[in-house]
Protein backbone atom coordinates (compact mmCIF):
# COMPACT_ATOMS: atom_id res chain seq x y z
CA UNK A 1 -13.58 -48.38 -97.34
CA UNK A 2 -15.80 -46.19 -99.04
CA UNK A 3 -18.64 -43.69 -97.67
CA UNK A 4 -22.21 -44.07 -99.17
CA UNK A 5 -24.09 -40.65 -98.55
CA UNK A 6 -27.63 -41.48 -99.34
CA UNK A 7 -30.65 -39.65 -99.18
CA UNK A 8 -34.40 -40.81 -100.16
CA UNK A 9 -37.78 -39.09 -101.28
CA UNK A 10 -41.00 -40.91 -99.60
CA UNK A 11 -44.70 -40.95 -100.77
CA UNK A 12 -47.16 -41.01 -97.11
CA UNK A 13 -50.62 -41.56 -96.77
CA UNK A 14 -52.91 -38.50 -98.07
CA UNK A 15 -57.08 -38.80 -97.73
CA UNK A 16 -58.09 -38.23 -101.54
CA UNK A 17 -61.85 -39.73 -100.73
CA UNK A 18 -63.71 -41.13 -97.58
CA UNK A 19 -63.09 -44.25 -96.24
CA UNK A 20 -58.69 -44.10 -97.29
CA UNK A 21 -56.80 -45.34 -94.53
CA UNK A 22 -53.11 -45.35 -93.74
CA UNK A 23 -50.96 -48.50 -93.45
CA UNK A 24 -50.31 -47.72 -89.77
CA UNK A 25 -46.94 -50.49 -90.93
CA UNK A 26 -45.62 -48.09 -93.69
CA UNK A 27 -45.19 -44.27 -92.91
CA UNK A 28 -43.04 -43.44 -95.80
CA UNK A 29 -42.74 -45.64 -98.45
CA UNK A 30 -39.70 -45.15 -100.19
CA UNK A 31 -40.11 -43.38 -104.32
CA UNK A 32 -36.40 -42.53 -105.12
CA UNK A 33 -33.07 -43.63 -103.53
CA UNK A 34 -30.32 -40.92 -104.08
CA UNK A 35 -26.63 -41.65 -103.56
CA UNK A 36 -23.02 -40.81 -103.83
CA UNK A 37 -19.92 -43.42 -103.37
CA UNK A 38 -17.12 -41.59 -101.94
CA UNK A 39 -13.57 -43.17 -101.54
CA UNK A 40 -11.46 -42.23 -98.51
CA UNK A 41 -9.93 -39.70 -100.03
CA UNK A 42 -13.88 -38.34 -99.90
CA UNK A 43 -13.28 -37.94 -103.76
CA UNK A 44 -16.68 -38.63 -105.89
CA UNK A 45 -16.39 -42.67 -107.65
CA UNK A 46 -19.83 -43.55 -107.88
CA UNK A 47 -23.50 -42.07 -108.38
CA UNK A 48 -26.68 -43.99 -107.76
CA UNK A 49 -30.20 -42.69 -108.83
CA UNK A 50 -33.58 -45.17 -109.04
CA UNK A 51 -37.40 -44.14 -108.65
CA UNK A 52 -39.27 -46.92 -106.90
CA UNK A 53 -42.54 -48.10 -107.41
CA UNK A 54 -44.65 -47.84 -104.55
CA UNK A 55 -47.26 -50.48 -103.61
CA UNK A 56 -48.54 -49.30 -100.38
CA UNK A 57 -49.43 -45.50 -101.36
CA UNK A 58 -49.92 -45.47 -105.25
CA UNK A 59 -51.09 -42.00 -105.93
CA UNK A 60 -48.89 -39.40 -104.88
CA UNK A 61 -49.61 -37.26 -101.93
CA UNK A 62 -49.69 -34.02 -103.39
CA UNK A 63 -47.60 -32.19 -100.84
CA UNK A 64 -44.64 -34.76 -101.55
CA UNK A 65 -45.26 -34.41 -105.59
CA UNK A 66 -45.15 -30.30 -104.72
CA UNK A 67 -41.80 -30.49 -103.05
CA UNK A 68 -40.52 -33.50 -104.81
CA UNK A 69 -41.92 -32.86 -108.52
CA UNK A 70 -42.33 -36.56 -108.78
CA UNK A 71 -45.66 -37.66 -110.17
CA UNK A 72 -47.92 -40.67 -109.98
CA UNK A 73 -46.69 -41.43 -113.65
CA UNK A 74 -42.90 -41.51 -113.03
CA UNK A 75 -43.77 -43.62 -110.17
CA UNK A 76 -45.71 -46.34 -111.89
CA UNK A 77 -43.04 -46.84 -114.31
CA UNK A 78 -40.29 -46.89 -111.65
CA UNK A 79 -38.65 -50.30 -110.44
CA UNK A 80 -40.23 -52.54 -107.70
CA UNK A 81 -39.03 -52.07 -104.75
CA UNK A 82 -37.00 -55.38 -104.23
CA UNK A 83 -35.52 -54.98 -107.13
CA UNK A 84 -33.89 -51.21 -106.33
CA UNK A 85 -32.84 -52.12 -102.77
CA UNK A 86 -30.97 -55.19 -104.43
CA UNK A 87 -29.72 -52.77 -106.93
CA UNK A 88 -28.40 -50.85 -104.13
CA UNK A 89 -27.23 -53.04 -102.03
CA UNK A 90 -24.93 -54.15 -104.57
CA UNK A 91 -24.08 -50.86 -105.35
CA UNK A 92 -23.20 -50.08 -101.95
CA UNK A 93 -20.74 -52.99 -101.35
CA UNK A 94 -19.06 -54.85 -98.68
CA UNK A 95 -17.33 -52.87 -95.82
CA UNK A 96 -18.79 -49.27 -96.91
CA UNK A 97 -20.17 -46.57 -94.28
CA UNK A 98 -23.78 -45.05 -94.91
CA UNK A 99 -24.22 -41.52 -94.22
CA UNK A 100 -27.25 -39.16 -94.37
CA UNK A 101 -28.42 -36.12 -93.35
CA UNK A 102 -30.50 -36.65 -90.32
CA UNK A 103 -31.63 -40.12 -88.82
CA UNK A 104 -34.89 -40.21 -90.76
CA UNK A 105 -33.74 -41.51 -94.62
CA UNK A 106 -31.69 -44.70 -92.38
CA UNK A 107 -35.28 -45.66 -90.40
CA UNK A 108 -37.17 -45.16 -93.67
CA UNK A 109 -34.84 -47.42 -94.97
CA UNK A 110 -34.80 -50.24 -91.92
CA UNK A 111 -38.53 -50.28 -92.13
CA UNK A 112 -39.08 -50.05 -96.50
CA UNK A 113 -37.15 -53.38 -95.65
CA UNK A 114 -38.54 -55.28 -93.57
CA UNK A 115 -42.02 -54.42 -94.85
CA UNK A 116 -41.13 -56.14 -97.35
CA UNK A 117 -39.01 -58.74 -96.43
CA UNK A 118 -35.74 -57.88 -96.82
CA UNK A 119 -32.47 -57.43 -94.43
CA UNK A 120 -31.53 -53.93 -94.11
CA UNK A 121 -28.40 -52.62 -94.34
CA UNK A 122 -26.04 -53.11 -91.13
CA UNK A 123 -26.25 -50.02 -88.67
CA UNK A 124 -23.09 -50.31 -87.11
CA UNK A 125 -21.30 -48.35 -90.01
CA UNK A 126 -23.56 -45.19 -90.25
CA UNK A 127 -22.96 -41.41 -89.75
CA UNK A 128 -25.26 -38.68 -89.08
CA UNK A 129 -23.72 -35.85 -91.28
CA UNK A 130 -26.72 -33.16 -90.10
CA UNK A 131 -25.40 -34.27 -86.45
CA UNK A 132 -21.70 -34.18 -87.31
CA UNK A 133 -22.04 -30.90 -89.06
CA UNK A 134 -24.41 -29.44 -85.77
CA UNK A 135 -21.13 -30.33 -83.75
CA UNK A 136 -19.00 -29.05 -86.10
CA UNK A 137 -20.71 -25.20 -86.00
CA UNK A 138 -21.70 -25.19 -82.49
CA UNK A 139 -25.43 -25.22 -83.75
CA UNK A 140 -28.19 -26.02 -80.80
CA UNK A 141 -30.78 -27.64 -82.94
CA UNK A 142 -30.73 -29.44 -86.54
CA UNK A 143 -30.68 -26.99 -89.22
CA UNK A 144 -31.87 -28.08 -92.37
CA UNK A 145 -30.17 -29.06 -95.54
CA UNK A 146 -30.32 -26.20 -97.32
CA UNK A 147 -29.52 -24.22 -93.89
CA UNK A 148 -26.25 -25.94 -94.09
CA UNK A 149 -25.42 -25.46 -97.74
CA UNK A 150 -26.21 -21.88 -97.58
CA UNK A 151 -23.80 -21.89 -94.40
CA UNK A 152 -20.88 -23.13 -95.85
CA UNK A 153 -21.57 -21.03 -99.10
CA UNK A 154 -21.98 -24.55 -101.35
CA UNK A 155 -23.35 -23.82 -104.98
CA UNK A 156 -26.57 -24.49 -105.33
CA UNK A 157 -26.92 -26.35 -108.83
CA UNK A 158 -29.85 -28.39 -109.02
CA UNK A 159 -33.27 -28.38 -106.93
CA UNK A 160 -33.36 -29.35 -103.05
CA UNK A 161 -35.61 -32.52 -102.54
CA UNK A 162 -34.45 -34.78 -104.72
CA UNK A 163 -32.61 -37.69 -103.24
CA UNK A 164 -29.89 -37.66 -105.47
CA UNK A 165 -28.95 -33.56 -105.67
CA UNK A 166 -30.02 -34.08 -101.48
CA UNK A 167 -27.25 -36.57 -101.49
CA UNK A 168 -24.67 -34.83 -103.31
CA UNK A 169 -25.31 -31.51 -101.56
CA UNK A 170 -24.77 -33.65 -98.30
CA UNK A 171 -21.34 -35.31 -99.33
CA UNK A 172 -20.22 -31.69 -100.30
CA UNK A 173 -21.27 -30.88 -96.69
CA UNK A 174 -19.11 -34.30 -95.68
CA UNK A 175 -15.89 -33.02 -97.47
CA UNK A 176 -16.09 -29.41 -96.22
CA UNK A 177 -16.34 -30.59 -92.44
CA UNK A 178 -13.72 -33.38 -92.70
CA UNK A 179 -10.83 -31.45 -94.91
């Protein structure tokens, strides 16, 4: 069995000019799926790292492309969406347990997929880390990513918000509450 700790970056509806509406079916469309395969031993055997192309919300919103530094030009040349999530799925493999920080990335996921048309993941193998790691310090509401690195004095090596340093910073998170 091996633990997936994923985490994704999302593009959202922003009103450049009059007359832009939302796609009250798609929140957050997915732009980058971030991942580390851990084996039981929680030891690092596989990285995963794709920017999507988004469909729904083309241009970038500029608060995501400020916190994410993805632009609308790494976006347009990034892979169609069915493509990654088949990508991934395959990456993930049979039997394996998805983890994230926080519920959000899993829903994002759920819906990405059935917007358009495709399974999602099974649910029954997933773990909360932010909620395991709340238990874990006694901690009365959800403290953020980087709340929890700094608390458990991880080294901070690459930038916060994107899905794959999110997702590694996460799975260090995962070893340090489990050994």
């Amino acid at each position: 069995m091996n633990y997936i700790v994923f985490d994704l970056e999302f593009n959202m509806f922003f009103k450049f000019k009059e007359g832009d509406l939302a796609n009250p079916e798609m929140k957050n469309e997915i732009i980058q799926i971030g991942a580390v395969k851990l084996n039981e031993a929680l030891e690092t055997i596989g990285r995963f790292d794709l920017i999507i192309k988004p469909v729904v919300y083309r241009r970038m919103n500029p608060y995501v492309k400020r916190k994410t530094n993805i632009n609308t030009s790494m976006v347009v040349q990034g892979t169609p969406f069915g493509k990654a999530i088949e990508s991934f799925y395959s990456w993930v493999g049979e039997g394996s347990v998805l983890c994230s920080w926080g519920h959000d990335d899993i829903l994002a996921l759920r819906d990405n997929c059935l917007f358009f048309g495709f399974n999602a993941l099974s649910f029954d193998k997933f773990l909360n880390i932010q909620q395991i790691y709340m238990k874990y310090g006694d901690l009365p509401k959800q403290p953020s990513l980087e709340s929890a690195v700094e608390g458990l004095e991880i080294e901070v090596s690459t930038p916060f918000h994107d899905a794959l340093s999110d997702a590694s910073y996460t799975a260090e998170i995962f070893r340090k509450i489990f050994n």
